[in-house]
N, C-alpha and C. Protein backbone atom coordinates (compact mmCIF):
# COMPACT_ATOMS: atom_id res chain seq x y z
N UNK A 1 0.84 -1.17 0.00
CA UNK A 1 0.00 0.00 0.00
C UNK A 1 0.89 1.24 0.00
N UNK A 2 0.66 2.32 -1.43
CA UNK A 2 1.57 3.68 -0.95
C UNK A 2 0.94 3.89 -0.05
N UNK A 3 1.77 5.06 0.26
CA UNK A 3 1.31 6.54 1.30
C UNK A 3 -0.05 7.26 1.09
N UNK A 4 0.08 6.99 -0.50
CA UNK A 4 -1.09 7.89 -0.46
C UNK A 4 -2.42 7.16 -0.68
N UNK A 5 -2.16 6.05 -1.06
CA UNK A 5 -3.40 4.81 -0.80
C UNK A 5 -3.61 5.12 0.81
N UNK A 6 -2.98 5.03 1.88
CA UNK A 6 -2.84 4.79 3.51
C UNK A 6 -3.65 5.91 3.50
N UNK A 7 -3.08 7.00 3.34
CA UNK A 7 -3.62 8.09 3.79
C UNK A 7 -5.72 8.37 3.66
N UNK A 8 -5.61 7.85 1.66
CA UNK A 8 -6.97 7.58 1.38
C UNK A 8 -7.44 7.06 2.58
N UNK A 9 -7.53 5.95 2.86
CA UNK A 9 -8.28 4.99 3.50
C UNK A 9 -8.43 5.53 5.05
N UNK A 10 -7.69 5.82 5.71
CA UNK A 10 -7.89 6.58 6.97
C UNK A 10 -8.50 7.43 6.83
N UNK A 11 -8.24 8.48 5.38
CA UNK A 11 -9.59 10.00 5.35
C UNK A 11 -11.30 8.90 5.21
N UNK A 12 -11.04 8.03 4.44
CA UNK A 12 -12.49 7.24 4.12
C UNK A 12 -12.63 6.53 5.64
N UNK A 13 -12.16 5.68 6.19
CA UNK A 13 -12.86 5.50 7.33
C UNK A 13 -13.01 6.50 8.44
N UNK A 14 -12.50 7.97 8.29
CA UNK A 14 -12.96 8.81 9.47
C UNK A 14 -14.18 9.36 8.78
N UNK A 15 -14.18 9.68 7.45
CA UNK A 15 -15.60 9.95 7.36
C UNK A 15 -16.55 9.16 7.37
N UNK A 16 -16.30 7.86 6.88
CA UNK A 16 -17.37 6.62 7.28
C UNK A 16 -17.61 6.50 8.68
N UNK A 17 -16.76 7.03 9.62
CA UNK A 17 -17.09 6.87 11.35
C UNK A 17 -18.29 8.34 11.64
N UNK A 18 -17.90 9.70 10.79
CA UNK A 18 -18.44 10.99 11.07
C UNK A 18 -19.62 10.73 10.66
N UNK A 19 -20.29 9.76 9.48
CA UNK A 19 -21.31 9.77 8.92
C UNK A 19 -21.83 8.63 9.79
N UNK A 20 -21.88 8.05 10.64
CA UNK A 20 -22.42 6.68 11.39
C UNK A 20 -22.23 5.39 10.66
N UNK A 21 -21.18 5.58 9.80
CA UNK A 21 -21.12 4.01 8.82
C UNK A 21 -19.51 3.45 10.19
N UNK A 22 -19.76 3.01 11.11
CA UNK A 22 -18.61 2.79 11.74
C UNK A 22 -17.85 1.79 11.34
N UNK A 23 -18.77 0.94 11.32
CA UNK A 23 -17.91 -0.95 10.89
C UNK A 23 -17.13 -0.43 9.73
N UNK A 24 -17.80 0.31 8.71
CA UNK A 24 -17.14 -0.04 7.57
C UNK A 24 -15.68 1.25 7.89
N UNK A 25 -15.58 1.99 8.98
CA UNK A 25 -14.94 2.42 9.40
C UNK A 25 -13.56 1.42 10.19
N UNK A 26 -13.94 1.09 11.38
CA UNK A 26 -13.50 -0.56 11.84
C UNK A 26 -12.74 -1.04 10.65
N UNK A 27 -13.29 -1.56 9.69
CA UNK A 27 -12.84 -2.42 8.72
C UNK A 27 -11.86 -1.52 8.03
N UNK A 28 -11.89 0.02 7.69
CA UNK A 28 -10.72 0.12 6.76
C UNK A 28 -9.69 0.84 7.55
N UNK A 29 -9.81 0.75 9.13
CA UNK A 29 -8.75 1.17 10.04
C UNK A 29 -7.80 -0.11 10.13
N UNK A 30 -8.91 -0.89 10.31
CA UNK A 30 -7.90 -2.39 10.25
C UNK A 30 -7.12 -2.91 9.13
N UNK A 31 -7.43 -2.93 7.63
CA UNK A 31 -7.00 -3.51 6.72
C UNK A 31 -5.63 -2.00 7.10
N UNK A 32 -5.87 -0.80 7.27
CA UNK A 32 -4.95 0.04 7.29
C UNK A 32 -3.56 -0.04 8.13
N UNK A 33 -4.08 -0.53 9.61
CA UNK A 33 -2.92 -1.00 10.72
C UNK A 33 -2.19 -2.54 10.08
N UNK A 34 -2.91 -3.19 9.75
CA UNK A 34 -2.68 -4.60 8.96
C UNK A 34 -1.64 -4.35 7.98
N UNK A 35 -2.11 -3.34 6.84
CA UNK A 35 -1.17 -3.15 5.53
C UNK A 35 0.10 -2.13 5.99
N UNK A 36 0.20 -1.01 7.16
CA UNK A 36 0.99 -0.29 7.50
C UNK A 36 0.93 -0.47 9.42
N UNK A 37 1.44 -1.42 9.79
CA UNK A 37 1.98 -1.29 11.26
C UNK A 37 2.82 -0.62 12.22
N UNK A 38 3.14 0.30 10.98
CA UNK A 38 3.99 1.68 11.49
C UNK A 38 3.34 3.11 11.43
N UNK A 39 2.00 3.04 10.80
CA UNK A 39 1.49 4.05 10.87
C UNK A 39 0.88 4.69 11.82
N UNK A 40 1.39 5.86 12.46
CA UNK A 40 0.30 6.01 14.00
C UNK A 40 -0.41 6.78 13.62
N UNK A 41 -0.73 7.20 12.24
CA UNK A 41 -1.88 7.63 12.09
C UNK A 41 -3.13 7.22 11.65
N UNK A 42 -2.91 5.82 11.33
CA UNK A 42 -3.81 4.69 11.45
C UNK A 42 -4.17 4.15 12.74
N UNK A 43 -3.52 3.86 13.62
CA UNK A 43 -3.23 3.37 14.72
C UNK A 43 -4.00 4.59 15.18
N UNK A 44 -4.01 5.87 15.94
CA UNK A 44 -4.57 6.33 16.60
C UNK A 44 -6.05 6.90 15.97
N UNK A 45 -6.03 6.59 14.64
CA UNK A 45 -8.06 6.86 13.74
C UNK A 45 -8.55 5.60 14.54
N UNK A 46 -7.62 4.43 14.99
CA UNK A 46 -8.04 3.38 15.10
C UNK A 46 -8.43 3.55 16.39
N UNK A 47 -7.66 4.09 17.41
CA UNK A 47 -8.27 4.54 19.16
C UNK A 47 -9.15 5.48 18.94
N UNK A 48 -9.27 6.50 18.27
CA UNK A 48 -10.40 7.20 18.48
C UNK A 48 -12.01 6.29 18.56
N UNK A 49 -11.88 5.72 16.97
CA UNK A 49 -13.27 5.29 16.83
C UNK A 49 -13.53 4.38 17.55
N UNK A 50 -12.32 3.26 18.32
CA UNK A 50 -12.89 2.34 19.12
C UNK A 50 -13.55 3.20 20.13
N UNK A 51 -12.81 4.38 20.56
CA UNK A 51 -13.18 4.93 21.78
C UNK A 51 -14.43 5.58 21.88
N UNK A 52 -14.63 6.18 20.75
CA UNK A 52 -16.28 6.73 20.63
C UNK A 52 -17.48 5.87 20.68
N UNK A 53 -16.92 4.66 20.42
CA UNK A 53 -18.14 3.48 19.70
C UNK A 53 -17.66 2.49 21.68
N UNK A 54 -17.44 3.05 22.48
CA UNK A 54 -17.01 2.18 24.23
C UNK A 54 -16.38 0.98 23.78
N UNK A 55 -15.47 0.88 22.69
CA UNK A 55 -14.85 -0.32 22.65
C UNK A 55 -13.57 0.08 23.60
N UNK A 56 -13.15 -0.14 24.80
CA UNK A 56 -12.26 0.65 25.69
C UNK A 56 -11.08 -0.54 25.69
N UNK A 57 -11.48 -1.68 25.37
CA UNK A 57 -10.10 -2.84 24.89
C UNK A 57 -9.04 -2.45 23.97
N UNK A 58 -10.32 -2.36 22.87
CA UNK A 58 -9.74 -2.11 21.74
C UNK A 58 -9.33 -0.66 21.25
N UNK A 59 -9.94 0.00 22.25
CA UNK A 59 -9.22 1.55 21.74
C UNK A 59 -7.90 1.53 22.57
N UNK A 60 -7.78 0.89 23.93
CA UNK A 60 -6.66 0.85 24.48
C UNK A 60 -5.64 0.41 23.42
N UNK A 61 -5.65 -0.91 23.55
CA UNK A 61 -4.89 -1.44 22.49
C UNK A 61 -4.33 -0.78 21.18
N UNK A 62 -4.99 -0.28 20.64
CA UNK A 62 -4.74 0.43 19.25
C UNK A 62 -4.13 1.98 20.33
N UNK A 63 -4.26 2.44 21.13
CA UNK A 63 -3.94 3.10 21.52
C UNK A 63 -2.48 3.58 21.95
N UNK A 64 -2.35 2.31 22.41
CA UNK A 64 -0.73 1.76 23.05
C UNK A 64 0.05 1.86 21.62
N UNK A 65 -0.68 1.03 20.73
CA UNK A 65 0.13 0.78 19.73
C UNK A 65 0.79 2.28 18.72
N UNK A 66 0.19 2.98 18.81
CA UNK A 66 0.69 4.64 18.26
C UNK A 66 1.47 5.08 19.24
N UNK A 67 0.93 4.70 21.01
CA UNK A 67 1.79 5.63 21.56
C UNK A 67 2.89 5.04 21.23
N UNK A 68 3.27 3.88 21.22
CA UNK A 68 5.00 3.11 20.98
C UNK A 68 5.86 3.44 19.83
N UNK A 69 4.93 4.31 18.78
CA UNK A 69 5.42 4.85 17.67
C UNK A 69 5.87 6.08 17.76
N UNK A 70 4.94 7.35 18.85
CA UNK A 70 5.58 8.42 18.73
C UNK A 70 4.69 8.87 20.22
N UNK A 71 5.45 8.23 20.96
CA UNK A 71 5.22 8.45 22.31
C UNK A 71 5.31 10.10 22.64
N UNK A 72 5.49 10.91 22.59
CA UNK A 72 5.82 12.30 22.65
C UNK A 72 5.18 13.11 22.47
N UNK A 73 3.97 12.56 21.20
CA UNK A 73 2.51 12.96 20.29
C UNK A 73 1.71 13.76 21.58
N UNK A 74 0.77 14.91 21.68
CA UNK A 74 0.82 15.54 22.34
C UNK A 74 -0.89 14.70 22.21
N UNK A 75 -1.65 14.40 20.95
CA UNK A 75 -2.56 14.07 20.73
C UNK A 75 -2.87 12.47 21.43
N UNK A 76 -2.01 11.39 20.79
CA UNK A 76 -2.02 10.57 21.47
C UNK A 76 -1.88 10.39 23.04
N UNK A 77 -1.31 10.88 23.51
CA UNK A 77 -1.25 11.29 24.58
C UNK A 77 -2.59 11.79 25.31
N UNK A 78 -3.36 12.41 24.96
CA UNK A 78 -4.89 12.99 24.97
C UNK A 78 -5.46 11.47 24.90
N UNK A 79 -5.53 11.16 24.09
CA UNK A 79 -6.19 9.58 23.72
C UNK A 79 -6.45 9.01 25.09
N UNK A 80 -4.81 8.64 25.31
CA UNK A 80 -4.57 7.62 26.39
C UNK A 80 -5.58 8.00 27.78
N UNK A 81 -5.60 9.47 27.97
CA UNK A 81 -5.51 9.56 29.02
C UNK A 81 -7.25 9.58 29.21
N UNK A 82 -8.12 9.76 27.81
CA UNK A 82 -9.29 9.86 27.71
C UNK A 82 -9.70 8.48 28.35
N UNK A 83 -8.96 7.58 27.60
CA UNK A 83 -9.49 5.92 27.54
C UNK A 83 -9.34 5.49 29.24
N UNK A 84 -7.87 5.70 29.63
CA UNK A 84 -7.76 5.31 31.08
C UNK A 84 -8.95 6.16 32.22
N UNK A 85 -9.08 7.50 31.83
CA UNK A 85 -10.31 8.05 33.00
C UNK A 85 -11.21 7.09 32.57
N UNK A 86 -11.44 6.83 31.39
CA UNK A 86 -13.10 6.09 31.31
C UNK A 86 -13.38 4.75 31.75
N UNK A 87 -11.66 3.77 31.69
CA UNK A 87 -11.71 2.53 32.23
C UNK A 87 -11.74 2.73 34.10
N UNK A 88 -11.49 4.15 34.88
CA UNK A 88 -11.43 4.25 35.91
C UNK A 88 -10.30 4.01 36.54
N UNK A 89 -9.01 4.22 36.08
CA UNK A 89 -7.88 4.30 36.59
C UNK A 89 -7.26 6.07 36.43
N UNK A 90 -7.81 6.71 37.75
CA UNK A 90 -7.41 7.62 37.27
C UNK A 90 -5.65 8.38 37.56
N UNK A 91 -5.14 7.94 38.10
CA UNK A 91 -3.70 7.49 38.07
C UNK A 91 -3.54 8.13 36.52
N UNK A 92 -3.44 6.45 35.67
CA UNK A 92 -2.98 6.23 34.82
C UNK A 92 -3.52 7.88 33.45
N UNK A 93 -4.81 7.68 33.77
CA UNK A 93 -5.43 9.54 33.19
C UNK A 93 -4.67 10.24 33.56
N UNK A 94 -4.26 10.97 34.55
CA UNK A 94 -3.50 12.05 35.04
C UNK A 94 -1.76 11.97 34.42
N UNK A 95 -1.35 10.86 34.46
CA UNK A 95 -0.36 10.76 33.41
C UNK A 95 0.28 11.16 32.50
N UNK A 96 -1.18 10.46 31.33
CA UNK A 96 -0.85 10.85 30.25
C UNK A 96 -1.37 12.17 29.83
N UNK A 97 -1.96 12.85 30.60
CA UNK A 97 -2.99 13.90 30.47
C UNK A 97 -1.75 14.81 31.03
N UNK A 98 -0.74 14.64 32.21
CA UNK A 98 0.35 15.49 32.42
C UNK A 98 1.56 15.63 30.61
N UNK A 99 1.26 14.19 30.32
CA UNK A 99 2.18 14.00 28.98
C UNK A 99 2.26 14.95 28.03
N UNK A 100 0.52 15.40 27.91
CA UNK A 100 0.28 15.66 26.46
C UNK A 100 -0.08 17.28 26.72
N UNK A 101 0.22 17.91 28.41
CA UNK A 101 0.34 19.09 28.79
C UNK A 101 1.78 19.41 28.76
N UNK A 102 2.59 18.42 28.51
CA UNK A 102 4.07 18.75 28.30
C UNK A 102 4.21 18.95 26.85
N UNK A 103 3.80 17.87 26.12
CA UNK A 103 3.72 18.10 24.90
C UNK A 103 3.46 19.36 24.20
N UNK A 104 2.20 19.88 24.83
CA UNK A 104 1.76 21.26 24.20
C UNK A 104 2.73 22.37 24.62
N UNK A 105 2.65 22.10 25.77
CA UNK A 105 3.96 23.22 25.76
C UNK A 105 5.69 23.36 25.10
N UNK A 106 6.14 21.76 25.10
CA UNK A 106 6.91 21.84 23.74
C UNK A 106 6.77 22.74 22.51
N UNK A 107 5.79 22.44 22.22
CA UNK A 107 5.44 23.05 20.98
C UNK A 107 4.97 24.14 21.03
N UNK A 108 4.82 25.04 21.91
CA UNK A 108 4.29 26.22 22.22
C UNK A 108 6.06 27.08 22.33
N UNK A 109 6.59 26.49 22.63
CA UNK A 109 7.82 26.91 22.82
C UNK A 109 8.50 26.77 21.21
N UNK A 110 8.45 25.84 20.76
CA UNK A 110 8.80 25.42 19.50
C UNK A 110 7.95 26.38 18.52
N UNK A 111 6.97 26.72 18.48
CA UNK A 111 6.11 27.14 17.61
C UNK A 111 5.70 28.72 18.52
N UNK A 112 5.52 29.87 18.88
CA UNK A 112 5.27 30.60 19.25
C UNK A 112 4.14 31.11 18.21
N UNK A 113 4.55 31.96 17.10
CA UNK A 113 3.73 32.25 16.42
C UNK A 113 2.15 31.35 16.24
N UNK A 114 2.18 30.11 16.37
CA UNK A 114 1.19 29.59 16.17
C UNK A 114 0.33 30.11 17.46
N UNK A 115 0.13 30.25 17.93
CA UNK A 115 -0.17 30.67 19.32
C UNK A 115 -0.28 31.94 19.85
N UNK A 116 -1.89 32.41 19.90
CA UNK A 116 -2.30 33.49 19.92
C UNK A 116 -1.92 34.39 21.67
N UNK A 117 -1.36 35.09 21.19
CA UNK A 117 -1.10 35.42 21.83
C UNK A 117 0.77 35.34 22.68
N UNK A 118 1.23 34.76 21.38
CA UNK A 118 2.73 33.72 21.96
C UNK A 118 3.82 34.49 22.35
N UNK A 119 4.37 34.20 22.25
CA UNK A 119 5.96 34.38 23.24
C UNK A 119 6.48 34.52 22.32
N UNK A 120 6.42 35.09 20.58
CA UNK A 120 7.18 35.42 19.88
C UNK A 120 6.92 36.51 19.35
């Protein structure tokens, strides 16, 4: 699969998830993590929609699996910490939810201009 096949298929199953077609969402997140296991941007279309649809296994899971790709992700990081408050570990929420408040501020530092009001 190119890049830009990958990419297709993740824009088609997030809009198949936005429009209520989920499975067929499900299905082309999976053939997507399947054909590219390095993609965390498959990998985390893939935690979202489990997570919207209370699949909290399987959004974990797919969850983990992006963070191990780009653990640092300020977004993924958000993910994690959504999924763990909702499984009731809130420990493990506060975490990653500290993670992805580090994250932003990386990049707030990194990026000023983007940021209304910034430090540049």
């Amino acid at each position: 699969m190119t890049t830009d096949e990958l990419q297709t298929l993740i824009e088609d199953a997030t809009f198949d998830h936005a429009t209520g077609v989920s499975d067929a969402a499900l299905d082309k997140l999976t053939r997507a993590t399947t054909a590219a296991p390095e993609s965390f941007e498959a990998w985390h279309a893939l935690a979202e929609v489990n997570f919207s649809l209370r699949h909290l296994d399987a959004a974990l899971a797919a969850a983990e699996r992006a963070h191990a790709l780009r653990p640092g992700d300020l977004f993924i990081n958000t993910t994690l910490s959504r999924v763990w408050m909702e499984r009731g570990d809130k420990a493990k929420a506060e975490h990653f939810g500290a993670q992805a408040k580090i994250g932003s501020w990386k990049d707030q530092l990194a990026n000023p201009d983007n940021y209304s009001g910034g430090m540049g």
